[in-house]
Protein backbone atom coordinates (compact mmCIF):
# COMPACT_ATOMS: atom_id res chain seq x y z
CA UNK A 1 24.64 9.51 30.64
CA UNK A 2 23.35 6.87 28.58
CA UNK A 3 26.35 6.07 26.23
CA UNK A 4 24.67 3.30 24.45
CA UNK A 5 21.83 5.11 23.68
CA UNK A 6 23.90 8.24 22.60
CA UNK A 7 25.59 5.75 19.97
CA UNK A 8 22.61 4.39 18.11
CA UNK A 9 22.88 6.92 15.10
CA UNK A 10 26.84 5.60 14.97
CA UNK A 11 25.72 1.90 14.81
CA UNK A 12 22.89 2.59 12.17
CA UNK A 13 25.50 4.77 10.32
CA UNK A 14 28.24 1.27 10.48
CA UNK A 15 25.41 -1.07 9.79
CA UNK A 16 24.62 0.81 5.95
CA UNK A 17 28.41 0.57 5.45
CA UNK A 18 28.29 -2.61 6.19
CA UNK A 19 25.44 -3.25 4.26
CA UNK A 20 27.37 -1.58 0.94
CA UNK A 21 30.25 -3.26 0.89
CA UNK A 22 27.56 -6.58 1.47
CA UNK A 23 26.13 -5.52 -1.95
CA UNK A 24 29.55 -4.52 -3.90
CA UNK A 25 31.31 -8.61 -2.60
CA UNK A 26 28.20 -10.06 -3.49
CA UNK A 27 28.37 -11.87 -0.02
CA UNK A 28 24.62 -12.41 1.57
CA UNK A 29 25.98 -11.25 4.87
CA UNK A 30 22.21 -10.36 5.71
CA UNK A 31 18.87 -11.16 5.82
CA UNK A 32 15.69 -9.06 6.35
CA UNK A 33 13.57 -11.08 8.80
CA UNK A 34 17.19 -11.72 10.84
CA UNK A 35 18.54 -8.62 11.14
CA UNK A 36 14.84 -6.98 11.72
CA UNK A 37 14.80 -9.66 14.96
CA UNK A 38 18.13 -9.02 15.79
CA UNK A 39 18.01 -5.13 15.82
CA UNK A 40 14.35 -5.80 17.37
CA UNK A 41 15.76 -7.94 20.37
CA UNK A 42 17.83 -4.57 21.02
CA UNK A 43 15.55 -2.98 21.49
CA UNK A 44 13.82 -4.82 23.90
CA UNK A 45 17.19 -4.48 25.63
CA UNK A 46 17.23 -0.98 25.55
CA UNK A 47 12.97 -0.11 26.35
CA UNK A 48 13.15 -2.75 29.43
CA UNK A 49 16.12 -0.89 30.64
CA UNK A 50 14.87 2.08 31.32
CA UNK A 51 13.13 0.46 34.19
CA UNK A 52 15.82 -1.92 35.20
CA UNK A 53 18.87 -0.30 34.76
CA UNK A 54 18.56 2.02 37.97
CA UNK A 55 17.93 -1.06 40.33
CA UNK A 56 20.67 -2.34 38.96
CA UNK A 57 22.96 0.10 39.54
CA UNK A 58 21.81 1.00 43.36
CA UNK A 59 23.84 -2.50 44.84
CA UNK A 60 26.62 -0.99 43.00
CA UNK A 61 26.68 2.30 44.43
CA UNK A 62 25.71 0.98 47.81
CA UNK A 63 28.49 -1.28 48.28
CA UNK A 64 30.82 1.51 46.97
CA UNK A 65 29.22 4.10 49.52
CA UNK A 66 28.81 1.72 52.59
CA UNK A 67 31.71 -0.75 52.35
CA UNK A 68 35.10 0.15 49.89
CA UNK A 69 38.39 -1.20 51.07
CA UNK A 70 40.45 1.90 49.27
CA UNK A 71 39.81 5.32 48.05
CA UNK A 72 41.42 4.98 44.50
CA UNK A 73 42.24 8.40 43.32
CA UNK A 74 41.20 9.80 40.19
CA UNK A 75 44.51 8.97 38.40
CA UNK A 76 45.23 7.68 34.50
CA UNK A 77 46.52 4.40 36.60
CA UNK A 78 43.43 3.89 38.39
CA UNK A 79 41.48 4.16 34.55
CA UNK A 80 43.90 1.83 33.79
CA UNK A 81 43.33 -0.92 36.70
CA UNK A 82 39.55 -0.31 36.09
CA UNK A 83 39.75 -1.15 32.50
CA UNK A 84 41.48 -4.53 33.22
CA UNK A 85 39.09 -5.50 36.26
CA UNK A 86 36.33 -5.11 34.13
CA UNK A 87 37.77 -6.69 31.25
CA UNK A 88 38.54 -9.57 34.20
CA UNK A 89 35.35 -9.76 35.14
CA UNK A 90 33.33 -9.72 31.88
CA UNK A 91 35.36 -12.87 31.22
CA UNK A 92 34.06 -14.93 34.01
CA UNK A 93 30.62 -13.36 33.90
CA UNK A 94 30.76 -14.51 29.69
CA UNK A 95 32.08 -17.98 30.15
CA UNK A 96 29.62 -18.72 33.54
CA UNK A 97 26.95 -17.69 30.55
CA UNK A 98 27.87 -20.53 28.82
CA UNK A 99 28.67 -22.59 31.52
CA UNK A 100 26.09 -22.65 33.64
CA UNK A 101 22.64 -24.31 31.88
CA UNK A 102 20.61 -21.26 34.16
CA UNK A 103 22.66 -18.28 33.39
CA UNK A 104 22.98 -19.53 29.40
CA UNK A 105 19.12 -19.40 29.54
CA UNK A 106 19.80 -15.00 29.72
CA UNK A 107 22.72 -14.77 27.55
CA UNK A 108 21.60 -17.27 24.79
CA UNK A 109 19.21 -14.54 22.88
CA UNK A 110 23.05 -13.10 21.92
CA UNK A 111 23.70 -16.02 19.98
CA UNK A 112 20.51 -16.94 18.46
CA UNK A 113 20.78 -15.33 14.81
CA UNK A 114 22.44 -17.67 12.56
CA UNK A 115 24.21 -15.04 10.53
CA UNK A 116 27.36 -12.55 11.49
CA UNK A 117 26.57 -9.36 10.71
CA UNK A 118 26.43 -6.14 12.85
CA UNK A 119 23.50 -6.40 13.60
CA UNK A 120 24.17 -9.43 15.79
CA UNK A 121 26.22 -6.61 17.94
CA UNK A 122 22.50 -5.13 18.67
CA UNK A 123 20.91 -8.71 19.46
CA UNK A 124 20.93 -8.91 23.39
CA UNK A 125 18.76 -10.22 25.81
CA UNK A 126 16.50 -7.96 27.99
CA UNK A 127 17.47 -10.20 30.90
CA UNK A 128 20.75 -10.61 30.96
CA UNK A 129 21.56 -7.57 33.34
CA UNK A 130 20.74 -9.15 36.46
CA UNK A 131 23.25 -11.60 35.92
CA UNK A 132 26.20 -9.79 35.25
CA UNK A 133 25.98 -7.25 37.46
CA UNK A 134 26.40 -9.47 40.23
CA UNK A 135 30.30 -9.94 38.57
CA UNK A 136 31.01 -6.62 38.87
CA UNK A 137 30.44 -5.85 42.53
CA UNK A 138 33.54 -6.70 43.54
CA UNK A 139 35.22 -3.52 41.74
CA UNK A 140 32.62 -1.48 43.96
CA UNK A 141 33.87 -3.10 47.18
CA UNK A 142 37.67 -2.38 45.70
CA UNK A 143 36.61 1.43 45.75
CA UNK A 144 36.05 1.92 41.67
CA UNK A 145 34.21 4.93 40.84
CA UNK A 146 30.81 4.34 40.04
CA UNK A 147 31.23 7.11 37.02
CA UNK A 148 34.26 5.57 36.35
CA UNK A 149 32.94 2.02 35.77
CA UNK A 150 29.81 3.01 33.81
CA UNK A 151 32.43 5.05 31.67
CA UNK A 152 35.11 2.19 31.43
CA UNK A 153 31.97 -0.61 31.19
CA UNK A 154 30.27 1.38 28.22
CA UNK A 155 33.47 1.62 26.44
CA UNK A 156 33.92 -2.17 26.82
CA UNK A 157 30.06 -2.52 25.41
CA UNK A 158 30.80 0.07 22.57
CA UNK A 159 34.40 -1.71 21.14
CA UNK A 160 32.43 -5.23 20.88
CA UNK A 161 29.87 -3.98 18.45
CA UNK A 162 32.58 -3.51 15.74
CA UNK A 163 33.78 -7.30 16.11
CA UNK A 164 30.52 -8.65 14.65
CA UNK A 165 31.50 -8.87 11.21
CA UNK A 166 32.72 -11.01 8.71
CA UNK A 167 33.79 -7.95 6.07
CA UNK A 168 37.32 -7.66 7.95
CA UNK A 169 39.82 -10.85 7.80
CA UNK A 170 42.30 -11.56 10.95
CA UNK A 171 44.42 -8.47 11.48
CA UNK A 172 48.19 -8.22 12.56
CA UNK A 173 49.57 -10.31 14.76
CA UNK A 174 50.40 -8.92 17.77
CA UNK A 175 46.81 -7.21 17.61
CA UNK A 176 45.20 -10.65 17.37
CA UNK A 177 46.78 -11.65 20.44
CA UNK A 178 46.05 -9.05 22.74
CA UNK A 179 42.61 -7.83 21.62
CA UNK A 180 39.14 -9.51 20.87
CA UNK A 181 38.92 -9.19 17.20
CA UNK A 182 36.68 -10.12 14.72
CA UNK A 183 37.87 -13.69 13.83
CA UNK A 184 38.07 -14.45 17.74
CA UNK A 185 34.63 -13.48 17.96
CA UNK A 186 33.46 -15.35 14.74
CA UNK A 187 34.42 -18.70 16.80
CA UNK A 188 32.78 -16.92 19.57
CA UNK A 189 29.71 -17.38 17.91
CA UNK A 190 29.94 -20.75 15.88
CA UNK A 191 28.48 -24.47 16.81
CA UNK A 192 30.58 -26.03 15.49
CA UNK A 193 31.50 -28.65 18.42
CA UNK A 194 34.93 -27.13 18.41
CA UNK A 195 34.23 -23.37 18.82
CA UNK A 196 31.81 -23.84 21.34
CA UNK A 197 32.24 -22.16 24.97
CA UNK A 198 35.68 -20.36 23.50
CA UNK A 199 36.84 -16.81 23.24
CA UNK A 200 34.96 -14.96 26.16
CA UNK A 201 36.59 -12.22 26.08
CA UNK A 202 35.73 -8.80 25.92
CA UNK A 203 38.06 -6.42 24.71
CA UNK A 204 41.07 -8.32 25.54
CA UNK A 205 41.58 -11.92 24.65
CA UNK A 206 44.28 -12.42 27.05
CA UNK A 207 42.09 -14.20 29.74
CA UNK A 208 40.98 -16.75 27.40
CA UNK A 209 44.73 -17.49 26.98
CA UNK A 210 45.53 -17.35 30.85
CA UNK A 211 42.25 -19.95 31.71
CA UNK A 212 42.49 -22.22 28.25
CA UNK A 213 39.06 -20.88 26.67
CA UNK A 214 41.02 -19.79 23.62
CA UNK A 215 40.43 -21.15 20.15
CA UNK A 216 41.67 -19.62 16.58
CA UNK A 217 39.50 -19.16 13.94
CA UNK A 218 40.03 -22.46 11.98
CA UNK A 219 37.54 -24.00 9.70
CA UNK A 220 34.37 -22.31 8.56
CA UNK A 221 32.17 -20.77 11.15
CA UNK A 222 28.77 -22.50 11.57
CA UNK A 223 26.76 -19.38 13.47
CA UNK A 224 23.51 -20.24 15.83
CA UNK A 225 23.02 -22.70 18.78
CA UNK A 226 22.72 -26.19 18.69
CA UNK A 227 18.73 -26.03 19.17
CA UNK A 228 17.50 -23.11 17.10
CA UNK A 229 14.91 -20.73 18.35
CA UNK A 230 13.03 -21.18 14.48
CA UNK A 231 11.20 -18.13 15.60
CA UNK A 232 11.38 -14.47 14.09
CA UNK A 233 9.25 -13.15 17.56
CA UNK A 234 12.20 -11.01 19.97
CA UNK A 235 10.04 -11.56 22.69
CA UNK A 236 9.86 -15.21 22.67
CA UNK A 237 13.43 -15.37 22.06
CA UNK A 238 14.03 -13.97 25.68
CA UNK A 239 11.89 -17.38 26.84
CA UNK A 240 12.44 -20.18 24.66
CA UNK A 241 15.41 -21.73 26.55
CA UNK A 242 13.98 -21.22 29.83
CA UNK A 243 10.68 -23.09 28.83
CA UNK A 244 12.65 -25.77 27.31
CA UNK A 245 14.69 -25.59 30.80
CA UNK A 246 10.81 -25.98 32.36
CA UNK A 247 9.80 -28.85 30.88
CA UNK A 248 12.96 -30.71 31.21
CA UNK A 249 12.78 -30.37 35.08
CA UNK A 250 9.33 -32.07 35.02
CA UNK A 251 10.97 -35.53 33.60
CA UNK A 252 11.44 -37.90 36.51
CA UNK A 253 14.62 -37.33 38.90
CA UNK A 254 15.69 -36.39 42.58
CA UNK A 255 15.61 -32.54 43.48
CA UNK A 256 19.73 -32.57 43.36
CA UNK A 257 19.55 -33.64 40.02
CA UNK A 258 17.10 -30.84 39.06
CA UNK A 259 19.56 -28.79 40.57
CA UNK A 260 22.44 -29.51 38.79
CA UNK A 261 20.43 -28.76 36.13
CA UNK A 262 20.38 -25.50 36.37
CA UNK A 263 23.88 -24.87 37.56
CA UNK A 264 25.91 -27.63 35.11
CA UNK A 265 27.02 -26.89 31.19
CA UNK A 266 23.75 -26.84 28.77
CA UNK A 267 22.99 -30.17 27.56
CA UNK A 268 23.54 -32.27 30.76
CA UNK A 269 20.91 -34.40 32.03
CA UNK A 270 21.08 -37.68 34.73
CA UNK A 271 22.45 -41.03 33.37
CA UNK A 272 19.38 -42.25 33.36
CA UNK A 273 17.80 -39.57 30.89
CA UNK A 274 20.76 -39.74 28.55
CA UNK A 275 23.82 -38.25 30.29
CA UNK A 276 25.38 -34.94 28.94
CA UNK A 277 24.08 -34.44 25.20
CA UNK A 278 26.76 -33.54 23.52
CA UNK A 279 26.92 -30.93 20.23
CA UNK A 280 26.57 -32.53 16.85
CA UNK A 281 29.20 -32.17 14.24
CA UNK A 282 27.95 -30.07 11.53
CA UNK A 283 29.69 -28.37 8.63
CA UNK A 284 29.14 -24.84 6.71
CA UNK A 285 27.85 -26.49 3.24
CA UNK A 286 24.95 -28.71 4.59
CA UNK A 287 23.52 -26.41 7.85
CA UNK A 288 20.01 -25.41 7.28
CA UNK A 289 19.29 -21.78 8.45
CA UNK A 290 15.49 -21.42 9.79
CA UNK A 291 13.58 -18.79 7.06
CA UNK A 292 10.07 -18.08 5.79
CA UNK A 293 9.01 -16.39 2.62
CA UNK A 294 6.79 -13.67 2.36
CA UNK A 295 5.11 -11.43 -0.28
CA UNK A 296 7.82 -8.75 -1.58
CA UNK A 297 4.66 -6.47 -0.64
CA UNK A 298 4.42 -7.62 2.92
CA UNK A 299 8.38 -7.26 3.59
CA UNK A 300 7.43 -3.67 2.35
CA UNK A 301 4.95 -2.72 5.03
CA UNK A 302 7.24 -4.70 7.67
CA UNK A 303 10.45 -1.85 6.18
CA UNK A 304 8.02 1.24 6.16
CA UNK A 305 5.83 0.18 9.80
CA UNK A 306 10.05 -0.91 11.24
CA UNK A 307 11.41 2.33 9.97
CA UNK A 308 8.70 4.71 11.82
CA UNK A 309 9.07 2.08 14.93
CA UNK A 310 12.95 2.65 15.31
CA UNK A 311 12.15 5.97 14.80
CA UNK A 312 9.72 6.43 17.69
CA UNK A 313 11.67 3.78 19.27
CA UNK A 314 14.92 6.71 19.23
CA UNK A 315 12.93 9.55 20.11
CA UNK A 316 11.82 7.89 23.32
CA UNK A 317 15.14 7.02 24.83
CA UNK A 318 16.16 10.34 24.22
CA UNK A 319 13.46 12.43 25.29
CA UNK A 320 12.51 9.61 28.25
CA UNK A 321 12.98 12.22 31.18
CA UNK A 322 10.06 14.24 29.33
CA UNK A 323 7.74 11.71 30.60
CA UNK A 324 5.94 10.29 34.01
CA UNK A 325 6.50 6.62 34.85
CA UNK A 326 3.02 5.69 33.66
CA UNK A 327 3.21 7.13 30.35
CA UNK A 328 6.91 5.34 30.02
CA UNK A 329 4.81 2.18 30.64
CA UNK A 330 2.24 2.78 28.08
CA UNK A 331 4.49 3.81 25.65
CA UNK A 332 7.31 0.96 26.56
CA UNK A 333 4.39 -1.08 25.80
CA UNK A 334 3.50 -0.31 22.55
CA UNK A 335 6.70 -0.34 21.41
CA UNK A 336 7.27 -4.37 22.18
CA UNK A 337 3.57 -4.75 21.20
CA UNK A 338 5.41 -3.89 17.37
CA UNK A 339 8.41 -5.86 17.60
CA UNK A 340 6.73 -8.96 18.27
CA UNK A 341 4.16 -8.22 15.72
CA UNK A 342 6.95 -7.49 13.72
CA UNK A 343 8.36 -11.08 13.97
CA UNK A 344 4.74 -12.57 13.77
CA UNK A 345 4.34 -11.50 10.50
CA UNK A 346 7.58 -12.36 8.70
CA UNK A 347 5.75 -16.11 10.35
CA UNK A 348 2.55 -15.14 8.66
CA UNK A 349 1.10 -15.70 11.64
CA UNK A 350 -3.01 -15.61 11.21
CA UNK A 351 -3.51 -14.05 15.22
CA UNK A 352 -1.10 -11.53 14.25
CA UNK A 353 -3.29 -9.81 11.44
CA UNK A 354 -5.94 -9.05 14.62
CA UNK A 355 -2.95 -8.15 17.41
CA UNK A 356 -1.92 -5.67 14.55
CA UNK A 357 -4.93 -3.76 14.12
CA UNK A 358 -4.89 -3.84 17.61
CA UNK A 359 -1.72 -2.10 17.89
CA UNK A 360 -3.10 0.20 14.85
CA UNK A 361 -5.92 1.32 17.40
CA UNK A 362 -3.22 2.17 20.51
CA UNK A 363 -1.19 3.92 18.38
CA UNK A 364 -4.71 6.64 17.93
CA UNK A 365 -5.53 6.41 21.71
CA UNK A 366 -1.55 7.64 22.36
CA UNK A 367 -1.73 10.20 20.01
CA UNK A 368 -4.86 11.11 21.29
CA UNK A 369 -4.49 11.45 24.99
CA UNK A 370 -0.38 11.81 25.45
CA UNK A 371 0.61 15.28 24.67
CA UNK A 372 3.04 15.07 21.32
CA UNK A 373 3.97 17.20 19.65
CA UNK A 374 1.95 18.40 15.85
CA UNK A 375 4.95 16.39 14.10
CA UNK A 376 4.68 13.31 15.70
CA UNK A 377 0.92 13.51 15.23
CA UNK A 378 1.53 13.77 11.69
CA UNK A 379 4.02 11.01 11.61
CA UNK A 380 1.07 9.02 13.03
CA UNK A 381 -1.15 9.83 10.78
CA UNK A 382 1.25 8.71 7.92
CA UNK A 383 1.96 5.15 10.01
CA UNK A 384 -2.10 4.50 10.14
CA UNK A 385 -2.51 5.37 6.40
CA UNK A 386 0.39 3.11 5.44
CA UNK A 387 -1.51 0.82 7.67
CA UNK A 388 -4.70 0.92 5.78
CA UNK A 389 -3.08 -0.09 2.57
CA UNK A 390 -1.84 -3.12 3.78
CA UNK A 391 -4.81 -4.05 5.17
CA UNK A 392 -6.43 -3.92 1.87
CA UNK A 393 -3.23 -5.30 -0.02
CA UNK A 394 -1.81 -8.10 1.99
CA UNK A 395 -4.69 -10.13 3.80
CA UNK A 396 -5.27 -13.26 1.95
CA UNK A 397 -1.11 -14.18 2.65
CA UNK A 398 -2.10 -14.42 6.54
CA UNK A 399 -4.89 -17.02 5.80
CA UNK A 400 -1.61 -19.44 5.85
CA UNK A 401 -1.09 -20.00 9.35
C-alpha cells in the first residue's frame, strides 16, 4: 500500500489551509509559478516511481529473506527499535546528501524553491531513491520487517510534510528538543552560510545533537541554494546540478581530483582552480528571488490546464494496477510532457507554444485508442476546448522568448 499516494487529498486539503491563513496575515508565503514547480517536481517523484519503486525495494527484501541476523518478533518494542533505526539512518543518508558534491546532485531539487511553504514538502527529486535506499539495508540484514519498515518509513515521510511552514512559530520546549519541528527545518532549508548542512533530521532532532549538525533558528531564514536553478521547468531541475557537476570535471586536473569531486562537500575544487568556494553571506532584505511575469490570462490557462493535470495526475496512481506496462509508459509520459510545459510557459518560452499543441494532439490519440471511461472523455474534451481559447487569446506573449 502506497501511503503517500493514499495522502495526497490530506496534503491538498493542508495546503488551502495554509493558503487561508496566507491571505487573512497578509504574509506572501506563496507564489504561483513556485508552488506550481514545486507541487510539479512531486509529481515527477511520484509518476517515475511507479517504475522504480519495486526495484528498489527487491535488495531490501532479498537481504531480509537470504541473510537476517535475528528474527525480531512482531512486538510494540520491535516498532519501537524500527522507528529509531530509521530515524538513525535517514540522518546519515540526509547529511551524506549534503555532504557529498555527487549525492547533493539527487537531493538538491528538495531545496531548490526559494520560499517555505507546504508545498516545498511535495518538491522532491525523482532520483533521489537510489540513494537512500542503500542507507537502509542494514535494518533488512538486522531482520526488520519489510511491512514494517515501509509502514514505519512512510510515517517518517508523512510527519515531515507538516514542518514546511512558516505559519507556526517554535513550539514548547521540550518538543523542540526532541522532535524536528518547523523552525529546525526552516534552518534546514536556509543559505544563509550559517544554516547550511544543519538539522538533518527526520522526525527526531536528537542525532543532529549527538553528531554536532544542530543549529537553532536564529536570524532570518534566507530559503534556496547558493546557485539558483532560475528555472520554473521540474524536469530540468532533476539535472541542473549534475550538468554543472559535468562541465566542472572537464576543467584541467588529475583523475583523483575529479574524484574527490564527486565524493567531497559541494563547492570544492583543486587549489589550483580556486580551492573550496565557500557560501556567500547574504541577508533576508537584499536576496533576489528568480521570477517572471506573465499575462493574468496566461496564469489562467496554466490554473485551469494544472488543475485537470493533477487531476488525471491522481486518478492514475490510484487506478495504476488497471493498466499494462505500456500504457503506464504512454500515459507516465504525457503527464511529464505537461509539467515541463507547465514550467516553460510561466518562462514564456517561444518552443513551448509548439511542444504544447503537441501535447494538445496526445492528449486526442489517448483518448482515442486507451479505453477510458465516457467521463474522462468528456473531461478531455473540456481540457482541448480550454485549449483552443488560449491559443487564440494568449499567442503574441510567447513571441518574447
Amino acid at each position: 500500500m502506497n501511503y503517500i499516494i493514499l495522502s495526497i487529498p490530506i496534503f491538498f486539503l493542508l495546503i488551502g489551509i495554509e493558503l487561508l491563513i496566507d491571505k487573512y496575515r497578509q504574509s506572501h508565503l506563496y507564489r504561483f509559478n513556485d508552488a506550481v514547480s514545486n507541487i510539479s517536481c512531486g509529481i515527477a517523484q511520484q509518476v517515475s516511481g511507479v517504475f522504480f519503486k519495486t526495484v528498489l525495494v527487491v535488495g531490501y527484501v532479498f537481504l531480509y529473506n537470504n541473510y537476517r541476523i535475528f528474527n525480531l518478533p512482531n512486538t510494540w518494542w520491535m516498532y519501537v527499535l524500527l522507528f529509531i533505526g530509521i530515524d538513525f539512518f535517514y540522518y546519515w543518508f540526509h547529511r551524506m546528501s549534503h555532504e557529498v558534491s555527487f549525492f547533493w546532485g539527487a537531493h538538491i531539487v528538495h531545496h531548490q524553491s526559494e520560499e517555505y511553504n507546504l508545498s516545498v514538502a511535495l518538491r522532491q527529486s525523482t532520483f533521489q531513491a537510489f540513494i537512500s535506499t542503500i542507507f537502509y539495508l542494514p535494518l533488512a540484514l538486522l531482520g526488520f520487517n519489510p511491512v514494517a519498515f515501509v509502514t514505519i518509513g512512510a510515517f517518517q515521510t508523512l510527519y515531515q510534510f507538516w514542518i514546511h511552514t512558516k505559519t507556526i512559530d517554535k513550539l514548547h520546549p521540550i518538543f523542540e528538543y526532541v522532535f524536528n519541528t518547523p523552525s529546525h527545518h526552516r534552518v534546514h532549508h536556509g543559505r544563509n552560510p550559517q544554516y547550511i548542512d544543519k538539522n538533518h533530521g527526520g522526525t527526531l532532532i536528537l542525532f543532529d545533537r549527538m553528531f554536532g549538525t544542530f543549529q537553532p533558528e536564529e536570524e532570518e531564514v534566507v530559503y534556496g541554494v547558493t546557485k539558483p536553478l532560475s528555472s520554473w521547468n521540474p524536469l530540468w531541475a532533476n539535472f541542473d546540478y549534475y550538468a554543472d557537476l559535468w562541465h566542472l570535471l572537464q576543467q584541467p586536473m588529475t583523475w583523483w581530483e575529479r574524484i574527490q569531486v564527486l565524493v567531497r562537500k559541494p563547492g570544492w575544487l583543486p587549489e589550483h582552480l580556486g580551492g573550496y568556494q565557500r557560501p556567500k553571506p547574504v541577508v533576508a532584505e537584499s536576496a533576489v528571488k528568480y521570477d517572471t511575469e506573465v499575462p493574468s490570462g496566461v496564469n489562467y490557462y496554466v490554473f485551469m490546464q494544472y488543475f485537470l493535470i493533477l487531476g488525471f495526475t491522481s486518478w492514475f496512481l490510484f487506478t495504476l494496477s488497471n493498466y499494462d506496462r505500456m500504457t503506464q509508459v504512454w500515459l507516465t509520459a504525457w503527464i511529464l510532457l505537461s509539467i515541463a510545459n507547465m514550467g516553460a510557459i510561466f518562462e514564456l518560452r517561444k518552443w513551448v507554444w509548439y511542444l504544447e499543441w503537441m501535447r494538445h494532439a496526445c492528449t486526442i490519440g489517448l483518448v482515442i485508442l486507451l479505453p477510458f471511461s465516457i467521463g474522462i472523455r468528456i473531461g478531455a474534451s473540456l481540457f482541448l476546448l480550454i485549449s483552443a481559447w488560449w491559443y487564440f487569446s494568449f499567442r503574441p506573449a510567447f513571441r518574447r522568448k
